[in-house]
C-alpha atoms as a PDB file:
ATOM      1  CA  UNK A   1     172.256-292.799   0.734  1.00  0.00           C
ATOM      2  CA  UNK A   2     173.447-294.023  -2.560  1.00  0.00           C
ATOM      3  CA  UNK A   3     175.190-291.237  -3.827  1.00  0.00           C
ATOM      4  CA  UNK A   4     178.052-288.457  -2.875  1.00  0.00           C
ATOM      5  CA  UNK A   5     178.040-284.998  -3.926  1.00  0.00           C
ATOM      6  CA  UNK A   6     181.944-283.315  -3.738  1.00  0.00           C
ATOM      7  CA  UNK A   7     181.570-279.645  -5.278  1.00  0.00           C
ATOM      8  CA  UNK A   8     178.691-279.545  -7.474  1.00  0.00           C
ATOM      9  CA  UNK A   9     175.567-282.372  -8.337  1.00  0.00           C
ATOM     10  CA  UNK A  10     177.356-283.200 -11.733  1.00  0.00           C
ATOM     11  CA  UNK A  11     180.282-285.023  -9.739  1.00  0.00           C
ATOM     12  CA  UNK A  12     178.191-287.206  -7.653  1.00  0.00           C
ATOM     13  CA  UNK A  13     180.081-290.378  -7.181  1.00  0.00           C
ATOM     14  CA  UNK A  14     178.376-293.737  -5.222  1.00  0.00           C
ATOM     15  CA  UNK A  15     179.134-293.805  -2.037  1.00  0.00           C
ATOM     16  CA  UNK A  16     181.893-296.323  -0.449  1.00  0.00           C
ATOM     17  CA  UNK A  17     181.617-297.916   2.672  1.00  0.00           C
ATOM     18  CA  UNK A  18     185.430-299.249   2.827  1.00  0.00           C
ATOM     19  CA  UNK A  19     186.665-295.804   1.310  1.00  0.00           C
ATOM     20  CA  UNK A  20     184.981-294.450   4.706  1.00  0.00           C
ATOM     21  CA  UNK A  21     185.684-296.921   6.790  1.00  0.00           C
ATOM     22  CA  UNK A  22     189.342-296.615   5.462  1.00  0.00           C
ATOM     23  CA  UNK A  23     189.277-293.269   5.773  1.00  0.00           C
ATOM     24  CA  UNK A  24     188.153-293.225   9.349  1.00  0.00           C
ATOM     25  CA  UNK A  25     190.556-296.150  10.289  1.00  0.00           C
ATOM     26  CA  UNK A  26     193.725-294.057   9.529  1.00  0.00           C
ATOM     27  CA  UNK A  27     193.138-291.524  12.457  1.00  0.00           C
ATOM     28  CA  UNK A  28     191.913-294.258  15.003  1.00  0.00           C
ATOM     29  CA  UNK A  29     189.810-297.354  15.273  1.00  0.00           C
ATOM     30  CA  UNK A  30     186.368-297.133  14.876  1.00  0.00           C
ATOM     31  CA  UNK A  31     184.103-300.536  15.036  1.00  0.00           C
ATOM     32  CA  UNK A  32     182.500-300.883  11.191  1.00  0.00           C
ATOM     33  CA  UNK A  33     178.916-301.092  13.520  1.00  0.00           C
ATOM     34  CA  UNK A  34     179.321-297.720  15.133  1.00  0.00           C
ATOM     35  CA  UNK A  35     179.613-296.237  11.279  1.00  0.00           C
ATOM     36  CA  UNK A  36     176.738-297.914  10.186  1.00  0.00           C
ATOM     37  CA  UNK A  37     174.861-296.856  12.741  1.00  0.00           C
ATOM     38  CA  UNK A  38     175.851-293.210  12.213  1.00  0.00           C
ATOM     39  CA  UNK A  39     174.855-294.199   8.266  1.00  0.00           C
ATOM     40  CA  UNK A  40     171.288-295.982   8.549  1.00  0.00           C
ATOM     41  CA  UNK A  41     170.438-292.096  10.225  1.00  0.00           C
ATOM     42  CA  UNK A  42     171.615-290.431   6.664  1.00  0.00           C
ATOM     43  CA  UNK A  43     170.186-293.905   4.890  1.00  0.00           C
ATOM     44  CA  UNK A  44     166.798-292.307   3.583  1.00  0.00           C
ATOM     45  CA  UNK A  45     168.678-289.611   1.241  1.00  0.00           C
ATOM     46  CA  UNK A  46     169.511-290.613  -1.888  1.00  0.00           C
ATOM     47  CA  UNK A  47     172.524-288.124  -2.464  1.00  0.00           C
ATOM     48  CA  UNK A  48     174.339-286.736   0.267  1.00  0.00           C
ATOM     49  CA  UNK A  49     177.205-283.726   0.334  1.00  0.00           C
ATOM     50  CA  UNK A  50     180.452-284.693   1.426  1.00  0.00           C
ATOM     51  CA  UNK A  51     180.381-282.252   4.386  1.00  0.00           C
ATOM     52  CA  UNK A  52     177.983-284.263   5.876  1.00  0.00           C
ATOM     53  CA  UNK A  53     180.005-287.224   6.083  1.00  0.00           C
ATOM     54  CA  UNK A  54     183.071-285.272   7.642  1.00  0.00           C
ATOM     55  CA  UNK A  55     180.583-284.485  10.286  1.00  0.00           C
ATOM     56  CA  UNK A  56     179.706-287.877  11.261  1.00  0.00           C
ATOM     57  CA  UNK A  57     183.173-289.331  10.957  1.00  0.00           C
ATOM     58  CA  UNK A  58     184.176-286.064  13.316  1.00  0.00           C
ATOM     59  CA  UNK A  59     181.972-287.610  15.526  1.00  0.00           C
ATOM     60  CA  UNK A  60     182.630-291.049  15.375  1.00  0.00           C
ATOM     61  CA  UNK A  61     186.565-290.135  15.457  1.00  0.00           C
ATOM     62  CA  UNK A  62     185.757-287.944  18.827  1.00  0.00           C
ATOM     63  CA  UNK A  63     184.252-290.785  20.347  1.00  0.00           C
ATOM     64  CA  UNK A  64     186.329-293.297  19.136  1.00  0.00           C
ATOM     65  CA  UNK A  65     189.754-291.176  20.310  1.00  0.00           C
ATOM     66  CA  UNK A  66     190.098-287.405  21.446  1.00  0.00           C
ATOM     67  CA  UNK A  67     188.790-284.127  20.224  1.00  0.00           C
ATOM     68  CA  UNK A  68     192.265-283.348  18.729  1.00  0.00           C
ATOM     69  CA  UNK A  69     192.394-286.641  16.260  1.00  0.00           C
ATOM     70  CA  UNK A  70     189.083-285.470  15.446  1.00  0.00           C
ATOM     71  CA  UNK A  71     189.753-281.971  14.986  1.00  0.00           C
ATOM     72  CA  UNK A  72     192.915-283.441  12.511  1.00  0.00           C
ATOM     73  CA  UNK A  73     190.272-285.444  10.516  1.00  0.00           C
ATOM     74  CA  UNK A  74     188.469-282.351  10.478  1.00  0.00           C
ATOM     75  CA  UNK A  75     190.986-280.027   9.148  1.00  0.00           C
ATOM     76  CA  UNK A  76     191.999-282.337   6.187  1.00  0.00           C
ATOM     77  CA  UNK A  77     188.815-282.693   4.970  1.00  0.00           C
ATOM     78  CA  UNK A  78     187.460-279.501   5.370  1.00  0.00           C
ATOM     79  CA  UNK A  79     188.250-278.245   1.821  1.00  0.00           C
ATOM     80  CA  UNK A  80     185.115-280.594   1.076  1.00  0.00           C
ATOM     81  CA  UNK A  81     183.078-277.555   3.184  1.00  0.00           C
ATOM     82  CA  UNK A  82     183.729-274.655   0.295  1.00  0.00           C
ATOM     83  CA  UNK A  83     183.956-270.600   1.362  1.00  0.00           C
ATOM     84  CA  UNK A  84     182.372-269.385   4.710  1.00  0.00           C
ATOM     85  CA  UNK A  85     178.039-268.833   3.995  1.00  0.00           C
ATOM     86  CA  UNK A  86     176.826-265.888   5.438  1.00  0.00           C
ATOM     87  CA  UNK A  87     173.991-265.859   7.484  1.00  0.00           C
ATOM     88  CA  UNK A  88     170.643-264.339   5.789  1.00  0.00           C
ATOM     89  CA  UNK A  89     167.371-262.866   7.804  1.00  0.00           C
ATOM     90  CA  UNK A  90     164.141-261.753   6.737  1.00  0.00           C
ATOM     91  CA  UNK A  91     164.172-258.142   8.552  1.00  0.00           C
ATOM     92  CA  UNK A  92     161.561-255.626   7.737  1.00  0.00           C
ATOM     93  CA  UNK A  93     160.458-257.716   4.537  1.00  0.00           C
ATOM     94  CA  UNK A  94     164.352-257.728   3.259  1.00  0.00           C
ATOM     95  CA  UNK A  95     166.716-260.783   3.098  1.00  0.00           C
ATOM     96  CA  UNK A  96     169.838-259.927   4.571  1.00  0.00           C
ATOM     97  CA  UNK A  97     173.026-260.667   6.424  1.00  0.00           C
ATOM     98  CA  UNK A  98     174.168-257.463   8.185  1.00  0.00           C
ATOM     99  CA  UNK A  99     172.672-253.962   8.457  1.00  0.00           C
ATOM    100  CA  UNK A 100     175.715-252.361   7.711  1.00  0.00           C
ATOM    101  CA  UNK A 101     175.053-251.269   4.339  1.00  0.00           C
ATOM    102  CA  UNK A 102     171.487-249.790   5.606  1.00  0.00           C
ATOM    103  CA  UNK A 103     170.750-246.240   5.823  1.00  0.00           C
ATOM    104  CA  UNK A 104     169.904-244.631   8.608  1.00  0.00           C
ATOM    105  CA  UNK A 105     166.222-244.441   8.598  1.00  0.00           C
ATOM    106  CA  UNK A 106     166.305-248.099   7.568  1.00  0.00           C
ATOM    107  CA  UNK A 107     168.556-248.831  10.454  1.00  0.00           C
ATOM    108  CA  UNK A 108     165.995-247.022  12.366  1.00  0.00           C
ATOM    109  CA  UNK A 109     162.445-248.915  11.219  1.00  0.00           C
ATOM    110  CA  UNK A 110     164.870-252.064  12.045  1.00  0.00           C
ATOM    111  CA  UNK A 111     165.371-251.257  15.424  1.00  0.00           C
ATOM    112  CA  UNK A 112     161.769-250.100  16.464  1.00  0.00           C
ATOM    113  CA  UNK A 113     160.158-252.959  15.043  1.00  0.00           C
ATOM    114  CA  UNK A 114     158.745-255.386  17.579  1.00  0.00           C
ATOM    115  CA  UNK A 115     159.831-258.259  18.038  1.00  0.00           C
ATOM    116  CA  UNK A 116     156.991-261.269  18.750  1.00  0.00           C
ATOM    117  CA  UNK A 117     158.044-264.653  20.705  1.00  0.00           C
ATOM    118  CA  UNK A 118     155.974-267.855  18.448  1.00  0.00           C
ATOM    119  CA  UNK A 119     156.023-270.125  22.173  1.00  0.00           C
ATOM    120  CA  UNK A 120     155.731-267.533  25.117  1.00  0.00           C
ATOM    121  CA  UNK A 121     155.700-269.085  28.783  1.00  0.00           C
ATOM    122  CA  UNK A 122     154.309-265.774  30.077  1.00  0.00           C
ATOM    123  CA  UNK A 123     150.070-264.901  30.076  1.00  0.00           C
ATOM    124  CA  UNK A 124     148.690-262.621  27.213  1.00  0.00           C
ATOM    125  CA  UNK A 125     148.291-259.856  30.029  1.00  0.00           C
ATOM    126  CA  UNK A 126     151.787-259.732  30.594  1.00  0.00           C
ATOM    127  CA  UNK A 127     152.785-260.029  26.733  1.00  0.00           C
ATOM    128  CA  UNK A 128     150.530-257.160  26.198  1.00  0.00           C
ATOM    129  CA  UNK A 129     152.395-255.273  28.918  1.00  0.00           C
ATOM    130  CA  UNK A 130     156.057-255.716  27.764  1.00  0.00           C
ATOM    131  CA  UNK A 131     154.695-255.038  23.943  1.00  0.00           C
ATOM    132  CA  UNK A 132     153.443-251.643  24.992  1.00  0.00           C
ATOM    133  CA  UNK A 133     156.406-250.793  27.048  1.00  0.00           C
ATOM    134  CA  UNK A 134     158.632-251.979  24.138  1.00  0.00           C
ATOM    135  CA  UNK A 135     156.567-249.686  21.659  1.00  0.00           C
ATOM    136  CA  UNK A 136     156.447-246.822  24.102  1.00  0.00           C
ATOM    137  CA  UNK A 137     160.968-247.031  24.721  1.00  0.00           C
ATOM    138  CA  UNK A 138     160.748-246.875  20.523  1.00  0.00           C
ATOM    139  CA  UNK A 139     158.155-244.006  20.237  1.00  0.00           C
ATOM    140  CA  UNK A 140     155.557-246.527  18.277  1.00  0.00           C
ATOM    141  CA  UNK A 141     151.535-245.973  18.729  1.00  0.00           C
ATOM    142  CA  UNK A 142     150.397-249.152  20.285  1.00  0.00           C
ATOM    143  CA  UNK A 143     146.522-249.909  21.689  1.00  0.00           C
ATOM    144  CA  UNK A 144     146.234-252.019  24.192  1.00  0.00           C
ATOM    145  CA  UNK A 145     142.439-252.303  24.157  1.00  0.00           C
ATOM    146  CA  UNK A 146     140.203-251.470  21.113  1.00  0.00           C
ATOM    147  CA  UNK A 147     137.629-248.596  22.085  1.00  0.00           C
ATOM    148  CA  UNK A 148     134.713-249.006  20.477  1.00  0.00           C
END
């Protein structure tokens, strides 16, 4: 990591192991080989956001102390973190974060569409029996065997 990244790419400033080390220092004592450790992990980026360094020296102040010096550290440097993201999903071929500005037949497709597992534990025979009990409780035509 050779560079840090506050609010947007343009202020990227080089990164400062005694700032951090500094920095960490005031809230408790945390050995300068415990932060590079946490460091050679981010090492192979060449910029980094600032956020990301909060989050290690969260950790490393946890560790090092208790969860409410780290939750201090946490809260003064947490304007570094910008507004709240909201969470987006690919449902039903639309990007979104809630369904509450759906209509109702939208809101509808959304909730009878079935949903598939990528790493199942259970046997295709019993897959193929919950799918076709989970399309028959939404009212969806499913085949379980191809006639020919």
């Amino acid at each position: 990591m050779k560079n840090i990244i506050y609010f947007e790419p343009s202020d990227a400033t080089k990164f400062d192991f005694e700032r951090f080390e500094k920095s960490l220092n005031t809230y408790t004592k945390v050995p300068a080989d415990e932060i590079k450790a946490v460091l050679k992990q981010l090492d192979n980026f060449e910029n980094l956001h600032v956020s990301r360094l909060v989050e290690a020296g969260t950790a490393l102040i946890e560790k090092n102390s208790d969860a409410a010096t780290a939750k201090k550290y946490f809260e003064d440097h947490e304007q570094y973190f910008g507004s709240k993201f909201e969470r987006l999903r690919r449902i039903t071929g639309y990007l979104v974060g809630t369904l509450e500005r759906w209509n109702d037949g939208k809101k509808a497709e959304e909730k009878a569409r079935v949903k598939h597992s990528v790493n199942s534990s259970i046997n295709d025979d019993e897959r193929a029996t919950r799918l076709e009990k989970q399309a028959l409780a939404h009212n969806v035509a499913y085949a379980s065997a191809i006639v020919s």
